[in-house]
Protein backbone atom coordinates (compact mmCIF):
# COMPACT_ATOMS: atom_id res chain seq x y z
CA UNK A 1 10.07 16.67 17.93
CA UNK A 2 7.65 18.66 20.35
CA UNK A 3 8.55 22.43 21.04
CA UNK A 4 7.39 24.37 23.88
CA UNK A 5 5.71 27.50 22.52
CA UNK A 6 6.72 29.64 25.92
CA UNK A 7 10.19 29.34 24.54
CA UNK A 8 8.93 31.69 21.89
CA UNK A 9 7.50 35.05 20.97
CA UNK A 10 3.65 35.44 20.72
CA UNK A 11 5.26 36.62 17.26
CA UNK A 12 6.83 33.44 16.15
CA UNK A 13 3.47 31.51 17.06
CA UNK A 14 1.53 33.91 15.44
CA UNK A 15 3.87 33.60 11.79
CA UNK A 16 4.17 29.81 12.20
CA UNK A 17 -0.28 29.58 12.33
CA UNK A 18 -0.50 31.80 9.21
CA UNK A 19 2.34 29.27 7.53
CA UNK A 20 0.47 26.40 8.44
CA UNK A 21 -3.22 27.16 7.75
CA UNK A 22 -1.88 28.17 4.42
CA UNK A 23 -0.01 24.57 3.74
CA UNK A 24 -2.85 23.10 5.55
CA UNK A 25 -5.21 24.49 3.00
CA UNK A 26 -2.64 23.72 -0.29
CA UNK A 27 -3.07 20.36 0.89
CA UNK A 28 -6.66 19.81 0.96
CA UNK A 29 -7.11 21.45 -2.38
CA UNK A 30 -4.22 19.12 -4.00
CA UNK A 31 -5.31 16.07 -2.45
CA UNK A 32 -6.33 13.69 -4.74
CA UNK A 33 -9.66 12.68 -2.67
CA UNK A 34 -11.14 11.18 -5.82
CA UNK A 35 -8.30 8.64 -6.01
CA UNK A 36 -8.30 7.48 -2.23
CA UNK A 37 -12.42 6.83 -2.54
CA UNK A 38 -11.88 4.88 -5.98
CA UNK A 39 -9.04 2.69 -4.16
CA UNK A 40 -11.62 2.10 -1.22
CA UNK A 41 -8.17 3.51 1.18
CA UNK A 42 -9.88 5.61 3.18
CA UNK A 43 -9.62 3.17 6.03
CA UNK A 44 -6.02 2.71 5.35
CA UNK A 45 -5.83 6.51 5.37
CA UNK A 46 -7.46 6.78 9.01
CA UNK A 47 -5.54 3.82 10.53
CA UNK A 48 -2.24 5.12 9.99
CA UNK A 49 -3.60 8.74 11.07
CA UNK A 50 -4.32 6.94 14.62
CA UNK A 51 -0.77 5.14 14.27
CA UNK A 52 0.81 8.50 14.09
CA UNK A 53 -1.43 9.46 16.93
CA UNK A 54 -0.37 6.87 19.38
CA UNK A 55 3.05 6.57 17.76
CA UNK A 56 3.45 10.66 18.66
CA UNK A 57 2.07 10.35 22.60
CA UNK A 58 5.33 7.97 23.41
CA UNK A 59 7.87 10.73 23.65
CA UNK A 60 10.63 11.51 25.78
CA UNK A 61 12.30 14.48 27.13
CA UNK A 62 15.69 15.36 25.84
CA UNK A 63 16.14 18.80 26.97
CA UNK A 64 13.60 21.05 29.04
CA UNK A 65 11.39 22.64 25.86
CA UNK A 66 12.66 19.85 23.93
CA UNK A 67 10.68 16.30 23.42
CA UNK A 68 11.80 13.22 21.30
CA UNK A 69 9.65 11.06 19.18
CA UNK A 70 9.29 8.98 16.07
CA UNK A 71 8.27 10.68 12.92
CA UNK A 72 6.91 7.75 10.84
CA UNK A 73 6.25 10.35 8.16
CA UNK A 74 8.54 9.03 5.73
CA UNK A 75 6.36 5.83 5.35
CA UNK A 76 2.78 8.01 5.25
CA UNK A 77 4.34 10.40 2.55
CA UNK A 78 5.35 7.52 0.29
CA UNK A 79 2.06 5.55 0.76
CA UNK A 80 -0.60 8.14 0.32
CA UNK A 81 1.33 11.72 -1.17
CA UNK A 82 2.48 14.85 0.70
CA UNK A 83 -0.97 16.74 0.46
CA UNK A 84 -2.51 13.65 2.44
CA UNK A 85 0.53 12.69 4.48
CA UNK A 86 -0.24 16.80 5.55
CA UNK A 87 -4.04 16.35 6.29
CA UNK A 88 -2.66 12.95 8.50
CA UNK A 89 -0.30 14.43 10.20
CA UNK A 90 -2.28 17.41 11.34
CA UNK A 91 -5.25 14.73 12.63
CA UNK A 92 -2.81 12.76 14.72
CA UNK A 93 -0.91 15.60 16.40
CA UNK A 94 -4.92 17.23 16.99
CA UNK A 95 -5.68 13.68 19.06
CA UNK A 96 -2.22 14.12 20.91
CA UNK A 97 -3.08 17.69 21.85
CA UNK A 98 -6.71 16.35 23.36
CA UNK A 99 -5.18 13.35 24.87
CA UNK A 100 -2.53 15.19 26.56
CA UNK A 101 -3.72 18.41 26.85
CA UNK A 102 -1.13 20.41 25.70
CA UNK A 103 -1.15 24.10 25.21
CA UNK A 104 -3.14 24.83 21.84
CA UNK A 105 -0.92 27.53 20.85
CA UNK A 106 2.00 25.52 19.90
CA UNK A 107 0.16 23.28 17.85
CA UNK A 108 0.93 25.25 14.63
CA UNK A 109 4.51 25.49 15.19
CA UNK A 110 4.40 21.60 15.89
CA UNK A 111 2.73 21.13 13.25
CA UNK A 112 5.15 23.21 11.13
CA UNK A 113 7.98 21.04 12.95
CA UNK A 114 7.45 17.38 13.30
CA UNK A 115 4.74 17.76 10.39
CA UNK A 116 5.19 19.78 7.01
CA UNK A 117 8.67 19.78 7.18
CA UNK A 118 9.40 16.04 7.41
CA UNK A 119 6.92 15.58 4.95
CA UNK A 120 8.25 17.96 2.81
CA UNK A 121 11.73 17.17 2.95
CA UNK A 122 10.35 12.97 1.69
CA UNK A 123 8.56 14.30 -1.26
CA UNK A 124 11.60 16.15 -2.27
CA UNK A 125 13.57 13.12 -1.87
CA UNK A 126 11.11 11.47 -3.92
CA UNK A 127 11.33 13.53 -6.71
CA UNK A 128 15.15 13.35 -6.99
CA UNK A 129 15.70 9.86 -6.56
CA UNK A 130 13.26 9.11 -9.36
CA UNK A 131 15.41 11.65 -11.27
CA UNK A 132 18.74 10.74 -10.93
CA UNK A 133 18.67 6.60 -9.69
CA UNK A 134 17.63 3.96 -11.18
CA UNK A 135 13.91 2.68 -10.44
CA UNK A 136 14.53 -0.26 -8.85
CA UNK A 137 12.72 -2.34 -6.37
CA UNK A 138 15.73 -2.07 -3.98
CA UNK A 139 16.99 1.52 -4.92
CA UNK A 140 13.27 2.04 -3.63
CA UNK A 141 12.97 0.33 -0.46
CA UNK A 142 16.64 0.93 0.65
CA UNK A 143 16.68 4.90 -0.42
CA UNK A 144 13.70 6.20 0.00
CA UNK A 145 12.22 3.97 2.52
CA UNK A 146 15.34 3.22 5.11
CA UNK A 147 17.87 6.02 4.13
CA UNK A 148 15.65 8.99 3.80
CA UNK A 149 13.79 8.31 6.86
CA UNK A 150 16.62 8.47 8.42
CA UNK A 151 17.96 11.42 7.29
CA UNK A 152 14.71 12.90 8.13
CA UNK A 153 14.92 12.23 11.58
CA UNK A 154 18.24 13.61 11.98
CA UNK A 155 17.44 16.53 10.17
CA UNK A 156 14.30 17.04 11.85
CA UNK A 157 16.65 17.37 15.76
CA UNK A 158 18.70 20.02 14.27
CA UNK A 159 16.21 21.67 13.03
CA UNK A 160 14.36 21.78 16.14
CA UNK A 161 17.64 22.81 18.15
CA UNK A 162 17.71 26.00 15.83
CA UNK A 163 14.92 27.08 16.29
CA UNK A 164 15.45 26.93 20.55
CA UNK A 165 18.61 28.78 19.66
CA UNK A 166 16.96 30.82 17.23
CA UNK A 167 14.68 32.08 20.14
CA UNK A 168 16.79 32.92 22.81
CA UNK A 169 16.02 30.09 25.13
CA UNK A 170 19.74 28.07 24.71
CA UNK A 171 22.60 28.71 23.22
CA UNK A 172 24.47 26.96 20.54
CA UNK A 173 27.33 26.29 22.75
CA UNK A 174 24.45 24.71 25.17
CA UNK A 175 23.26 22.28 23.18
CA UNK A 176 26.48 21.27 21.52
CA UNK A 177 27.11 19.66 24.60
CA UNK A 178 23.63 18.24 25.94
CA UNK A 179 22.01 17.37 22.85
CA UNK A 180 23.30 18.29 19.39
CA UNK A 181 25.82 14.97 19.70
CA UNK A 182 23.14 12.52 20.24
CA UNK A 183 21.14 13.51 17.38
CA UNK A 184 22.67 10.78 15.02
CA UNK A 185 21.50 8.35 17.06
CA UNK A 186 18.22 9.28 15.91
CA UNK A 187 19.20 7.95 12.35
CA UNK A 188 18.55 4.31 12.91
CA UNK A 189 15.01 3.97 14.67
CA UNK A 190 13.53 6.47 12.37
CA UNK A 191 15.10 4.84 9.06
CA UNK A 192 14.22 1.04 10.64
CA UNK A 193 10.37 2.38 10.99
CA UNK A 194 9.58 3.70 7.77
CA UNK A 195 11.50 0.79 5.92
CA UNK A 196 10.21 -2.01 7.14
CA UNK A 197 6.72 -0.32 6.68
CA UNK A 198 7.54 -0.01 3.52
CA UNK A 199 9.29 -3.20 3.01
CA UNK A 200 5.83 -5.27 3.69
CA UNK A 201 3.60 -2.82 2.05
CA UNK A 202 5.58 -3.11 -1.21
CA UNK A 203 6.14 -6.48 -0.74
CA UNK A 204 2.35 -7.73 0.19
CA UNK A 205 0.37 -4.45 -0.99
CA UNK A 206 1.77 -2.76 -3.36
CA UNK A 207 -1.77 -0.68 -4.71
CA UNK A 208 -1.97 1.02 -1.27
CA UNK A 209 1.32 2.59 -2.20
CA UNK A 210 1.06 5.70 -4.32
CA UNK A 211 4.40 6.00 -5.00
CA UNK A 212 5.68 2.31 -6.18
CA UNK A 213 4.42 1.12 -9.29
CA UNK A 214 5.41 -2.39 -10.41
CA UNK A 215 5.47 -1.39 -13.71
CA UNK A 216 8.39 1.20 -13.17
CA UNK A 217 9.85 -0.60 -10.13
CA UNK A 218 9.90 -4.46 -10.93
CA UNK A 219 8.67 -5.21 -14.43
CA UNK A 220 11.78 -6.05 -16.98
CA UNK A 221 14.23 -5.56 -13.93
């Protein structure tokens, strides 16, 4: 989702920069830089920051103040953590702002958006899948990859159409019947993306995956 910052107080932009330098800066002091330079991924790293780049610029308009596009954020938490999935996401929504020119001070609240909270909300699901289902190969691919994509990308709309409510510019009752139905829909694309990603990643390379072990995931199963 891309927000127009005019639909929001100089206020709101202001709160939503301090939030995200902040996480910005948690994530390049947890990242686990030592790791990706061992495992020779920092190619990996940067290709999939220019996928998200390119994947970001082919959005569509939903609702004046209101752009679509795919997240694929699900897939680059799972492969390389949710410090660097932070640091990627921040790159590829920089190279959409200086592709497309878009007005700079939005780009923490976009950020904030289609960025950290996505990410966020996959590492949580991470952490409480391993806790209460079974590591499994399929429990894996099917949950965290397919299903909480998904959800992800749904959650991700609504949250997006709060916030434009929050602010003044629509009302609830507005977007209840323009766009709030046809956020479901959103459900399928987003959960097919990150699955299959992870689907041949797991399937073909497994080490570039931080969070799918073979030992925990296939061995004895």
């Amino acid at each position: 989702m891309t927000l127009d910052p005019a639909l929001f107080t100089p206020a709101a932009t202001w709160a939503a920069l301090v939030l995200y330098l902040l996480c910005l800066a948690l994530a390049l002091w947890l990242a686990p830089w030592r790791r990706l330079l061992a495992a020779r991924l920092t190619h990996v790293f940067f290709g999939a920051t220019v996928l998200l780049m390119f994947l970001w610029q082919m959005d569509t308009q939903v609702q004046p103040g209101l752009d679509y596009h795919l997240l694929g954020l699900t897939a680059v938490t799972l492969i390389f953590s949710w410090s660097f999935a932070v640091i990627a996401a921040s790159l590829a929504l920089l190279g959409v702002y200086i592709n497309s020119g878009m007005a700079w001070d939005g780009f923490a609240l976009n950020a904030l958006v289609s960025g950290l909270l996505p990410i966020t909300l996959t590492q949580i699901a991470l952490v409480l899948i391993r806790h209460y289902l079974p590591k499994q190969f399929f429990v894996y691919v099917l949950v965290n990859g397919f299903l909480t994509a998904g959800l992800v990308g749904v959650a991700m709309g609504y949250m997006a159409a709060w916030l434009l409510v929050g602010s003044g510019a629509y009302t609830f009752a507005e977007l209840s019947q323009t766009v709030l139905p046809f956020f479901p829909l959103m459900f399928l694309p987003e959960a097919m993306l990150n699955g299959w990603i992870m689907v041949i990643l797991v399937a073909f390379r497994p080490e570039w995956v931080y969070s799918f072990s073979d030992e925990q995931y296939l061995k004895g199963k």
